[in-house]
PDB file of N, CA and C in Angstrom:
ATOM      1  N   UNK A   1     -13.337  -3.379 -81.562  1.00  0.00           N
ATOM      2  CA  UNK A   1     -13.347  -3.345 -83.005  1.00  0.00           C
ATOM      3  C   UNK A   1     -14.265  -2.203 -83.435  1.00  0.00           C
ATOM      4  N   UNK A   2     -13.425  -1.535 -84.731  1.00  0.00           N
ATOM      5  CA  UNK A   2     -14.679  -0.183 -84.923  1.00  0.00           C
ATOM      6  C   UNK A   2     -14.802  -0.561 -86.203  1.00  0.00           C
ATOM      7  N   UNK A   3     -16.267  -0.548 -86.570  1.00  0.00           N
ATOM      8  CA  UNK A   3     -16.902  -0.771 -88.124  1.00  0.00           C
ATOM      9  C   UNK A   3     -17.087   0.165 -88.960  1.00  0.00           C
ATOM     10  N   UNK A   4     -16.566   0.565 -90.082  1.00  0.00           N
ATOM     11  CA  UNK A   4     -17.317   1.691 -90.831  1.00  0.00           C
ATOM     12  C   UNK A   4     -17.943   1.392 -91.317  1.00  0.00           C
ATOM     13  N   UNK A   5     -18.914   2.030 -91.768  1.00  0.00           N
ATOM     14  CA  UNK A   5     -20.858   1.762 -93.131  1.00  0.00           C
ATOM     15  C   UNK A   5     -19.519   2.397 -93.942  1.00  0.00           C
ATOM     16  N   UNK A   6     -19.490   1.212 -95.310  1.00  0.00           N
ATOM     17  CA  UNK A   6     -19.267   1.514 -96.460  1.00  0.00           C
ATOM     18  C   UNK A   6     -20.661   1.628 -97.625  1.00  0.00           C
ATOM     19  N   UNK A   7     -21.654   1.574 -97.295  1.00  0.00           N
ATOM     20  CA  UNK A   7     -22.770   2.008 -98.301  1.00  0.00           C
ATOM     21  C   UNK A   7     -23.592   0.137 -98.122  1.00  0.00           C
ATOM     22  N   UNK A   8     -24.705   0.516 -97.888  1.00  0.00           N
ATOM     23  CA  UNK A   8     -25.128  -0.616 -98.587  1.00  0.00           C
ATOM     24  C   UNK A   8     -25.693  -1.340 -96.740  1.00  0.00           C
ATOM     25  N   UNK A   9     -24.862  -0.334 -96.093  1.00  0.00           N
ATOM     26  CA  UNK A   9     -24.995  -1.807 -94.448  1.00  0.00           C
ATOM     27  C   UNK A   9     -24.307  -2.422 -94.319  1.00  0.00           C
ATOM     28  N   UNK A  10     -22.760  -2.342 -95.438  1.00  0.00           N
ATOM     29  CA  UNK A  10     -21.918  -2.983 -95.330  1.00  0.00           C
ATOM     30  C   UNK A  10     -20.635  -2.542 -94.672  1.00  0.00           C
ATOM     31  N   UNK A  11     -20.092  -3.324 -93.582  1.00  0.00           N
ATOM     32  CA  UNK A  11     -19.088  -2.521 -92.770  1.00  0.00           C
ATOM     33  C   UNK A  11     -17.980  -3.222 -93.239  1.00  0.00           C
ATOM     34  N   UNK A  12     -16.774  -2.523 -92.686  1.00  0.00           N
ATOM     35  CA  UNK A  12     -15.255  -2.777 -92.839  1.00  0.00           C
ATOM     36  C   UNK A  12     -14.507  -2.872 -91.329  1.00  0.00           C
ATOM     37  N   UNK A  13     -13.773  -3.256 -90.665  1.00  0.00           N
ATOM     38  CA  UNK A  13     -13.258  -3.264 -89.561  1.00  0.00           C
ATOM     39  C   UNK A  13     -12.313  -2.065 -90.159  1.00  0.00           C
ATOM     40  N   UNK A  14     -12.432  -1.057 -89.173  1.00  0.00           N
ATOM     41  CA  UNK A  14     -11.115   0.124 -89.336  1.00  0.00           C
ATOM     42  C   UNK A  14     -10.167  -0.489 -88.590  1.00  0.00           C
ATOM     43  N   UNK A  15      -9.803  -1.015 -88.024  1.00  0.00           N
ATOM     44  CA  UNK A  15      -8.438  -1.379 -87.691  1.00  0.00           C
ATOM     45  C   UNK A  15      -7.273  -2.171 -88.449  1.00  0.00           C
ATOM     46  N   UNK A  16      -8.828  -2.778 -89.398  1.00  0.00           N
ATOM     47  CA  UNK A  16      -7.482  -3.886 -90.561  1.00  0.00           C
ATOM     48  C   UNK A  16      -7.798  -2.982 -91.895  1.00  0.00           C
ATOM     49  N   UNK A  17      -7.819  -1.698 -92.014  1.00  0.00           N
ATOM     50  CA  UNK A  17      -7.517  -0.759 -93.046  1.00  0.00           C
ATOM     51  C   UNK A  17      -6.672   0.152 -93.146  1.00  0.00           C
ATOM     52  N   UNK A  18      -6.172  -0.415 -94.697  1.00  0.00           N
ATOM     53  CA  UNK A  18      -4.585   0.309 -95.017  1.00  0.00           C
ATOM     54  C   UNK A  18      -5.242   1.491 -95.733  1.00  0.00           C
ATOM     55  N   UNK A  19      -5.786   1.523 -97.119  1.00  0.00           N
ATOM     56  CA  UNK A  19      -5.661   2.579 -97.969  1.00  0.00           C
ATOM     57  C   UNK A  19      -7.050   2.986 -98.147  1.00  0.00           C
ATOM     58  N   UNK A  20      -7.754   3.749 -98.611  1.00  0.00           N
ATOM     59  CA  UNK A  20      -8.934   4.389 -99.391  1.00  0.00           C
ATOM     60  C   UNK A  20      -8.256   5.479-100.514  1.00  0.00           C
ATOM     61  N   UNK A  21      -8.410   4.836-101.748  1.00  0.00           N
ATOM     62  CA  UNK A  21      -8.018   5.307-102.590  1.00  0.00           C
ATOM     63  C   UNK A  21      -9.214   5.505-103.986  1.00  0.00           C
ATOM     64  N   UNK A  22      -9.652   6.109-104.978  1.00  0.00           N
ATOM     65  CA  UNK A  22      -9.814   6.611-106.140  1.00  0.00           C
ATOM     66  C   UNK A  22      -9.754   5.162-106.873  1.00  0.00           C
ATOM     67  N   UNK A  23     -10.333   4.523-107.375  1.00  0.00           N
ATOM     68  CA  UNK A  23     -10.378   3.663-108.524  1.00  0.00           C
ATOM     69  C   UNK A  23      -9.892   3.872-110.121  1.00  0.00           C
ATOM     70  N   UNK A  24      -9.535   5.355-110.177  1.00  0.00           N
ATOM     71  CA  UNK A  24      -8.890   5.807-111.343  1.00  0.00           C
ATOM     72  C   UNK A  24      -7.667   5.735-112.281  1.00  0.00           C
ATOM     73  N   UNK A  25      -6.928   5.294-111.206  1.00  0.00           N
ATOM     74  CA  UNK A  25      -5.425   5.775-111.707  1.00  0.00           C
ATOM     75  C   UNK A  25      -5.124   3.774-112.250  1.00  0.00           C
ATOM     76  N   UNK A  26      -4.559   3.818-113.150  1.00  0.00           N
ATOM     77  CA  UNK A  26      -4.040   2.399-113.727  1.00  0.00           C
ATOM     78  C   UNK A  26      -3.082   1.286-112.676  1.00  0.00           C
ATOM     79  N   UNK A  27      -2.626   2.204-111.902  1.00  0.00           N
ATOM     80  CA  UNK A  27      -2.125   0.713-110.562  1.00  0.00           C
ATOM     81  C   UNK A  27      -3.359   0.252-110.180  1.00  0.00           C
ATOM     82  N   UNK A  28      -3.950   1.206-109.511  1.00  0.00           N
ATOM     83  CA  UNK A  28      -5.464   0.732-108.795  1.00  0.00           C
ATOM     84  C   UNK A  28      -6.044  -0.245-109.913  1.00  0.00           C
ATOM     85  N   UNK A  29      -5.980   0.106-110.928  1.00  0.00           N
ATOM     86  CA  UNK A  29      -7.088  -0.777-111.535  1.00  0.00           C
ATOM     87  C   UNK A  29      -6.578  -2.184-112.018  1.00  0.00           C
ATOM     88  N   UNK A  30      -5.121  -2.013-111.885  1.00  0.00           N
ATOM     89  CA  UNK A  30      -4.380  -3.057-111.811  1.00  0.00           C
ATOM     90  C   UNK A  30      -4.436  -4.207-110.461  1.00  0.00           C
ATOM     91  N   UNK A  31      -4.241  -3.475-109.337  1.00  0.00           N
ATOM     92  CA  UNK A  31      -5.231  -4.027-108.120  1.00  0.00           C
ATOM     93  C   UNK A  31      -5.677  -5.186-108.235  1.00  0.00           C
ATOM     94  N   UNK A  32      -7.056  -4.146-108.591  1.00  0.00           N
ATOM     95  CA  UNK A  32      -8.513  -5.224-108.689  1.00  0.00           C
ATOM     96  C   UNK A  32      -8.612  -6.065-109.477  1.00  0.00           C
ATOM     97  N   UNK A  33      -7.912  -6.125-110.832  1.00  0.00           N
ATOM     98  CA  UNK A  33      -7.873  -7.553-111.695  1.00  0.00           C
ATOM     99  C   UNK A  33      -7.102  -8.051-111.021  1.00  0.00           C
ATOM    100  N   UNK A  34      -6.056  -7.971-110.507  1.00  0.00           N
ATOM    101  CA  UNK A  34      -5.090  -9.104-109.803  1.00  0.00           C
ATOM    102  C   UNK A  34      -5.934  -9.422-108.529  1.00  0.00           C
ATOM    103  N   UNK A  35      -6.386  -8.553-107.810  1.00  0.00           N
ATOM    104  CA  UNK A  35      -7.714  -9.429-106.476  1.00  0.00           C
ATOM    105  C   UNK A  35      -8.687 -10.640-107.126  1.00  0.00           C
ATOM    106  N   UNK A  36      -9.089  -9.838-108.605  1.00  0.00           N
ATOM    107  CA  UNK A  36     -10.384 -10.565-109.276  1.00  0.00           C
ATOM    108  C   UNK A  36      -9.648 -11.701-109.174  1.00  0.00           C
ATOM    109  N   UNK A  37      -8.290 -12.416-109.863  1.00  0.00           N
ATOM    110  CA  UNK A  37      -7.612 -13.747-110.110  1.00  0.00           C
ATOM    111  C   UNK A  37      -7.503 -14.096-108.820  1.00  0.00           C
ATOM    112  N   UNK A  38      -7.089 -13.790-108.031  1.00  0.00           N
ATOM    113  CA  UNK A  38      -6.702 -14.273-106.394  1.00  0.00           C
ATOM    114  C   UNK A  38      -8.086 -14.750-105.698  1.00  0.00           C
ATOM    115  N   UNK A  39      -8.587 -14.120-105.842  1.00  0.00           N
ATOM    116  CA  UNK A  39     -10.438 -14.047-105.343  1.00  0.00           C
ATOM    117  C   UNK A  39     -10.330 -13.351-103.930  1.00  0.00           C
ATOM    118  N   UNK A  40      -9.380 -12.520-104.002  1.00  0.00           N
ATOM    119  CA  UNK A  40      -9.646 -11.486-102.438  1.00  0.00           C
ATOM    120  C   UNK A  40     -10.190 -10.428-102.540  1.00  0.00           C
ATOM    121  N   UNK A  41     -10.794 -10.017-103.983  1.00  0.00           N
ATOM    122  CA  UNK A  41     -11.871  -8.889-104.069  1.00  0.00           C
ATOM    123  C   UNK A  41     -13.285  -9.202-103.795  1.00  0.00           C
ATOM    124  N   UNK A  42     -13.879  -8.343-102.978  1.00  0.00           N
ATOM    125  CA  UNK A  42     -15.196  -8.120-102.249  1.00  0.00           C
ATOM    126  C   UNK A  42     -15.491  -6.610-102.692  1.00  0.00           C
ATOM    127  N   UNK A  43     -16.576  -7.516-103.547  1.00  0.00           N
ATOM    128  CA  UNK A  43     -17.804  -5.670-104.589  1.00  0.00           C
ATOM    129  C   UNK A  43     -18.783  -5.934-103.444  1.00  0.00           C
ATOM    130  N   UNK A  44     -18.923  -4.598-102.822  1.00  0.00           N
ATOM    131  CA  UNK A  44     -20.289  -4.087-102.160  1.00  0.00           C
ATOM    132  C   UNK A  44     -20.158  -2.752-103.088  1.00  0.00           C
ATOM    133  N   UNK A  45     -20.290  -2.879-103.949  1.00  0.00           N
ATOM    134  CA  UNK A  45     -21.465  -1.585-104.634  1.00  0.00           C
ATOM    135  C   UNK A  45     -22.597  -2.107-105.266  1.00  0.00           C
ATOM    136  N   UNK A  46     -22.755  -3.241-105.195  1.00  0.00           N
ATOM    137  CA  UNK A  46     -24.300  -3.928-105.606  1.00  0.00           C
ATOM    138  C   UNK A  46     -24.549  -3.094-107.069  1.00  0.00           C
ATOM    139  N   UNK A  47     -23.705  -3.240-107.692  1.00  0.00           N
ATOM    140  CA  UNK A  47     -23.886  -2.961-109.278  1.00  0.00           C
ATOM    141  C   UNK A  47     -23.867  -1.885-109.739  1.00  0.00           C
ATOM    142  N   UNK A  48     -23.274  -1.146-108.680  1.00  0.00           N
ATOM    143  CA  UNK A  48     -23.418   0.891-109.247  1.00  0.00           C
ATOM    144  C   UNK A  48     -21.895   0.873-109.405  1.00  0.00           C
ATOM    145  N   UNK A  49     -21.552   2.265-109.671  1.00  0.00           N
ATOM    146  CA  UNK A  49     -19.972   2.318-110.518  1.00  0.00           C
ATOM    147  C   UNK A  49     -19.090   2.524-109.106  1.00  0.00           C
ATOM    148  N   UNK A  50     -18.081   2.002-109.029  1.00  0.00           N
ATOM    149  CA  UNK A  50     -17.032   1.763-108.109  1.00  0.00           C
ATOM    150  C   UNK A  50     -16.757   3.080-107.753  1.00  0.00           C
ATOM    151  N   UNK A  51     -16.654   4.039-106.616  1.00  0.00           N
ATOM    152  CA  UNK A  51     -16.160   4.955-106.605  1.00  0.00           C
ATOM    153  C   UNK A  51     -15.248   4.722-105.400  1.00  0.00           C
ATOM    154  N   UNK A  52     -14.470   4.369-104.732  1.00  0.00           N
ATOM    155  CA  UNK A  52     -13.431   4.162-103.676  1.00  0.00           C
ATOM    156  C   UNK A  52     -13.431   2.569-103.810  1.00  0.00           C
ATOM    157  N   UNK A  53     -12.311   2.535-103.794  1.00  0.00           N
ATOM    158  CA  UNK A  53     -10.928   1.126-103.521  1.00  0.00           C
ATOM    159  C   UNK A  53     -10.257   0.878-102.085  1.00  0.00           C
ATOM    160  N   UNK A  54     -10.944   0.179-101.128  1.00  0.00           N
ATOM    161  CA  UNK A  54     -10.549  -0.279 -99.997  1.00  0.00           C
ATOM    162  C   UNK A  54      -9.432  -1.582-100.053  1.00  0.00           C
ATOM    163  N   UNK A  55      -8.231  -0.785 -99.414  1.00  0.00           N
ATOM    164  CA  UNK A  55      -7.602  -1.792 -99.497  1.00  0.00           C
ATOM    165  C   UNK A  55      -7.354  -2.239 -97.313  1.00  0.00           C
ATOM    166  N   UNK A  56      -6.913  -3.816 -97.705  1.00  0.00           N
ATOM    167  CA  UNK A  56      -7.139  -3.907 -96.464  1.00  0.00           C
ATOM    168  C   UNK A  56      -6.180  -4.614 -96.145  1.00  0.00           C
ATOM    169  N   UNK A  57      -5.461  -4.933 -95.070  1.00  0.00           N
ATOM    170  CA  UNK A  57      -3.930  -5.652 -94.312  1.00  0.00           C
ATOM    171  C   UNK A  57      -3.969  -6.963 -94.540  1.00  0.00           C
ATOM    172  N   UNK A  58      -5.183  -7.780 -94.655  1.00  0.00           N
ATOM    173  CA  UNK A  58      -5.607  -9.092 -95.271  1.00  0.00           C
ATOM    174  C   UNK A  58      -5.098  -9.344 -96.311  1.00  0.00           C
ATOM    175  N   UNK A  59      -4.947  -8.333 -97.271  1.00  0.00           N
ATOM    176  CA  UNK A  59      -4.381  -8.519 -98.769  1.00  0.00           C
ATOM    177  C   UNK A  59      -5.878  -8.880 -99.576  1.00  0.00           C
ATOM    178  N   UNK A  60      -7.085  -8.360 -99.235  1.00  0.00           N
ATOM    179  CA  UNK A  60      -8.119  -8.137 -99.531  1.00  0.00           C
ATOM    180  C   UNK A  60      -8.580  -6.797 -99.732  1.00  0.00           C
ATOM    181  N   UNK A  61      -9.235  -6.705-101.334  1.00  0.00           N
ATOM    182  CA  UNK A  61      -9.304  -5.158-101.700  1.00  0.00           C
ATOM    183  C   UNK A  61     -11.002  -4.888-101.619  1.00  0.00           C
ATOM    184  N   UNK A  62     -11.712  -4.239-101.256  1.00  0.00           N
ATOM    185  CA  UNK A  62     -13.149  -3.889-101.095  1.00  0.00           C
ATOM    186  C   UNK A  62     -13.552  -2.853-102.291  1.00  0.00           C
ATOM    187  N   UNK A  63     -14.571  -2.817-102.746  1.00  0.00           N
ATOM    188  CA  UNK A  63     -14.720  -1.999-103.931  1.00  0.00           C
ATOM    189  C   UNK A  63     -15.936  -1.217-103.507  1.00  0.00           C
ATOM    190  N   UNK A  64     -16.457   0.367-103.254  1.00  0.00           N
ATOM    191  CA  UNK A  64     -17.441   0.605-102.665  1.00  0.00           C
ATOM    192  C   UNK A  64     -18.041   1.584-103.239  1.00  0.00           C
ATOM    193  N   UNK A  65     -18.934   2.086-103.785  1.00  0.00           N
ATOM    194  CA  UNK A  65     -19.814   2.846-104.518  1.00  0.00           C
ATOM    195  C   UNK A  65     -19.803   4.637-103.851  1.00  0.00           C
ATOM    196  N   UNK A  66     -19.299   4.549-102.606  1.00  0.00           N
ATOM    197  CA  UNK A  66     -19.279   5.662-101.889  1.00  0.00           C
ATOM    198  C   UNK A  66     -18.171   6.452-102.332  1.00  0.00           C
ATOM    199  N   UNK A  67     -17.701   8.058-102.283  1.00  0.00           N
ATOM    200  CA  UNK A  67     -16.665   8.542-102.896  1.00  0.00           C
ATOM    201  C   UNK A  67     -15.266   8.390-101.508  1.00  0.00           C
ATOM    202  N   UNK A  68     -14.497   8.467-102.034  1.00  0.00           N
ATOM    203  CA  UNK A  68     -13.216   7.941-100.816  1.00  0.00           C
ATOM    204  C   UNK A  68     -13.171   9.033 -99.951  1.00  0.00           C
ATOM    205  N   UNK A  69     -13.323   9.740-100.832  1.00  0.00           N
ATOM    206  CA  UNK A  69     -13.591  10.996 -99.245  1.00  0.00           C
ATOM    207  C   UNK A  69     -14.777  10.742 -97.865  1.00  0.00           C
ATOM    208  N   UNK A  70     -15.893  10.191 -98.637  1.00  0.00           N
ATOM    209  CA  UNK A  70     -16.563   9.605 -97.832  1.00  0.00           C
ATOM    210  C   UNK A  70     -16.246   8.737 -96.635  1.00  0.00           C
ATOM    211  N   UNK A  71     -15.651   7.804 -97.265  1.00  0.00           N
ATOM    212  CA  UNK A  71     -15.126   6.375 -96.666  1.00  0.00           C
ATOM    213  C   UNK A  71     -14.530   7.156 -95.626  1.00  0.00           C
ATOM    214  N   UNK A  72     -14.035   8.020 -96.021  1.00  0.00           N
ATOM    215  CA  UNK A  72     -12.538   8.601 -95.353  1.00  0.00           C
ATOM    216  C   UNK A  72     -12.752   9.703 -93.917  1.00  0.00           C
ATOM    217  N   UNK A  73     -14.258  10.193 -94.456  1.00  0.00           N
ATOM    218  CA  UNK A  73     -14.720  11.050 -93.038  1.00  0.00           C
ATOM    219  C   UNK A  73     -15.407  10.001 -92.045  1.00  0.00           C
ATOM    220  N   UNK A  74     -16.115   9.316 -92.637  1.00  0.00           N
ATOM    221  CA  UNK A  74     -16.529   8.360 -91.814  1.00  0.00           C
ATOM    222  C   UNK A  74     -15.463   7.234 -91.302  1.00  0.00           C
ATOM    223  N   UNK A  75     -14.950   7.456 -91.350  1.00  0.00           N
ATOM    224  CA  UNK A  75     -13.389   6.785 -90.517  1.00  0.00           C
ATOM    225  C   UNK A  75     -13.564   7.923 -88.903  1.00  0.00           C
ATOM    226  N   UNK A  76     -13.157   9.379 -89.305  1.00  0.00           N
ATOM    227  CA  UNK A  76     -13.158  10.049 -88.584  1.00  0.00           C
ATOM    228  C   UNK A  76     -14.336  10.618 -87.570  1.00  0.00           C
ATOM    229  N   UNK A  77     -15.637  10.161 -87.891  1.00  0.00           N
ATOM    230  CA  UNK A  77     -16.936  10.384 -87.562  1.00  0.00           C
ATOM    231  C   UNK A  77     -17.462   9.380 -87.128  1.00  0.00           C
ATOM    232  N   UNK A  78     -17.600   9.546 -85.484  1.00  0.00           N
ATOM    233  CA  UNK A  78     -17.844   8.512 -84.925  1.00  0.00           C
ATOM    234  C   UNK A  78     -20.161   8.391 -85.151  1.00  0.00           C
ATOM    235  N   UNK A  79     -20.680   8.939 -85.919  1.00  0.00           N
ATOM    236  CA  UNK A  79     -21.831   9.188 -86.577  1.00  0.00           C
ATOM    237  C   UNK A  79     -22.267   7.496 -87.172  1.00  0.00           C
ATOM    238  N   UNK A  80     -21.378   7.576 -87.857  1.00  0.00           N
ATOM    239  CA  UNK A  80     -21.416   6.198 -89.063  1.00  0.00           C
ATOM    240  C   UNK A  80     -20.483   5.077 -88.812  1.00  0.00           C
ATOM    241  N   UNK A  81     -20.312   5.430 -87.334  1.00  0.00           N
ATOM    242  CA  UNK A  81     -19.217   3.997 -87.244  1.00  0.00           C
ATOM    243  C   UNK A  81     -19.680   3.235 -86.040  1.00  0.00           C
ATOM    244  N   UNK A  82     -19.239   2.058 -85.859  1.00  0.00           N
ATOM    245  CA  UNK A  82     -19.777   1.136 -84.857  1.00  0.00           C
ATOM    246  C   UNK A  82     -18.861   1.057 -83.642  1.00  0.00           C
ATOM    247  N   UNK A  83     -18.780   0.745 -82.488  1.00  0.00           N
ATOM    248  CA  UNK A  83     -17.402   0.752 -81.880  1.00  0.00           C
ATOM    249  C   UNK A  83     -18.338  -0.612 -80.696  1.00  0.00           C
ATOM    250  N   UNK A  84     -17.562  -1.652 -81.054  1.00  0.00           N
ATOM    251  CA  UNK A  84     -17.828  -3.045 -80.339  1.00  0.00           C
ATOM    252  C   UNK A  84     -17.085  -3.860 -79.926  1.00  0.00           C
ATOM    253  N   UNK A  85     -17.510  -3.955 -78.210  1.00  0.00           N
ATOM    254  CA  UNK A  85     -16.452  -4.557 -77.171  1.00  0.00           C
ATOM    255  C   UNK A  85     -15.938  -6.013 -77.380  1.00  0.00           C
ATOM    256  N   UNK A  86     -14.709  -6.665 -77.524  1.00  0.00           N
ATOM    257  CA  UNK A  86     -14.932  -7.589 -78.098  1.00  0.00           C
ATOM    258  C   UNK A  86     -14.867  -8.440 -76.902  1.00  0.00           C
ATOM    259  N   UNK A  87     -14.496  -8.006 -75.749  1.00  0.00           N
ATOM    260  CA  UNK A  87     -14.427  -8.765 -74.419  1.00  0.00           C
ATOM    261  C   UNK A  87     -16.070  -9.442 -74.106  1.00  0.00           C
ATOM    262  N   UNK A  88     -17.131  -8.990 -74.597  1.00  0.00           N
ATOM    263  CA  UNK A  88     -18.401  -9.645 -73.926  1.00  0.00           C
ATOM    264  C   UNK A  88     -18.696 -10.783 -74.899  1.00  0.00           C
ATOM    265  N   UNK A  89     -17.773 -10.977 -76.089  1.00  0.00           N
ATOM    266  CA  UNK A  89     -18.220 -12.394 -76.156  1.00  0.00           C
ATOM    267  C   UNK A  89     -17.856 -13.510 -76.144  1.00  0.00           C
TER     268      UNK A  89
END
């Protein structure tokens, strides 16, 4: 399993991630009120302004203060990511 730091110390499993997208555009924000009713939205921006929309294969959307480009190198940068065997436990 590989973890990304979405801001905060808070990780995401990259393997059960579909999208990193912009919080801007009116589907997206359509999204997250429909997560808010469902209750499959998870805010880790601890109260700062949303800047990337994690969406995830769960049908759970993540909301993260970091810019999606961010999210998005650190996908690719093994720097900020975790990589953990799942066989030792």
């Amino acid at each position: 399993m590989k973890l990304v730091n979405i801001g905060f110390g808070n990780m995401i499993n990259a393997g059960r991630l579909v999208a990193v997208v912009s919080p801007d555009s009116a589907p997206i924000k359509r999204i997250i009120q429909d997560c808010k009713k469902r209750g499959t939205l998870i805010d880790a921006t601890q109260g700062r302004r949303t800047r990337a929309v994690i969406i995830m294969d769960s049908e759970h959307v993540v909301l993260s203060y970091l810019q999606a480009e961010t999210v998005a190198n650190r996908l690719g940068s093994e720097e900020n990511t975790f990589a953990e065997d799942m066989d030792d436990e």
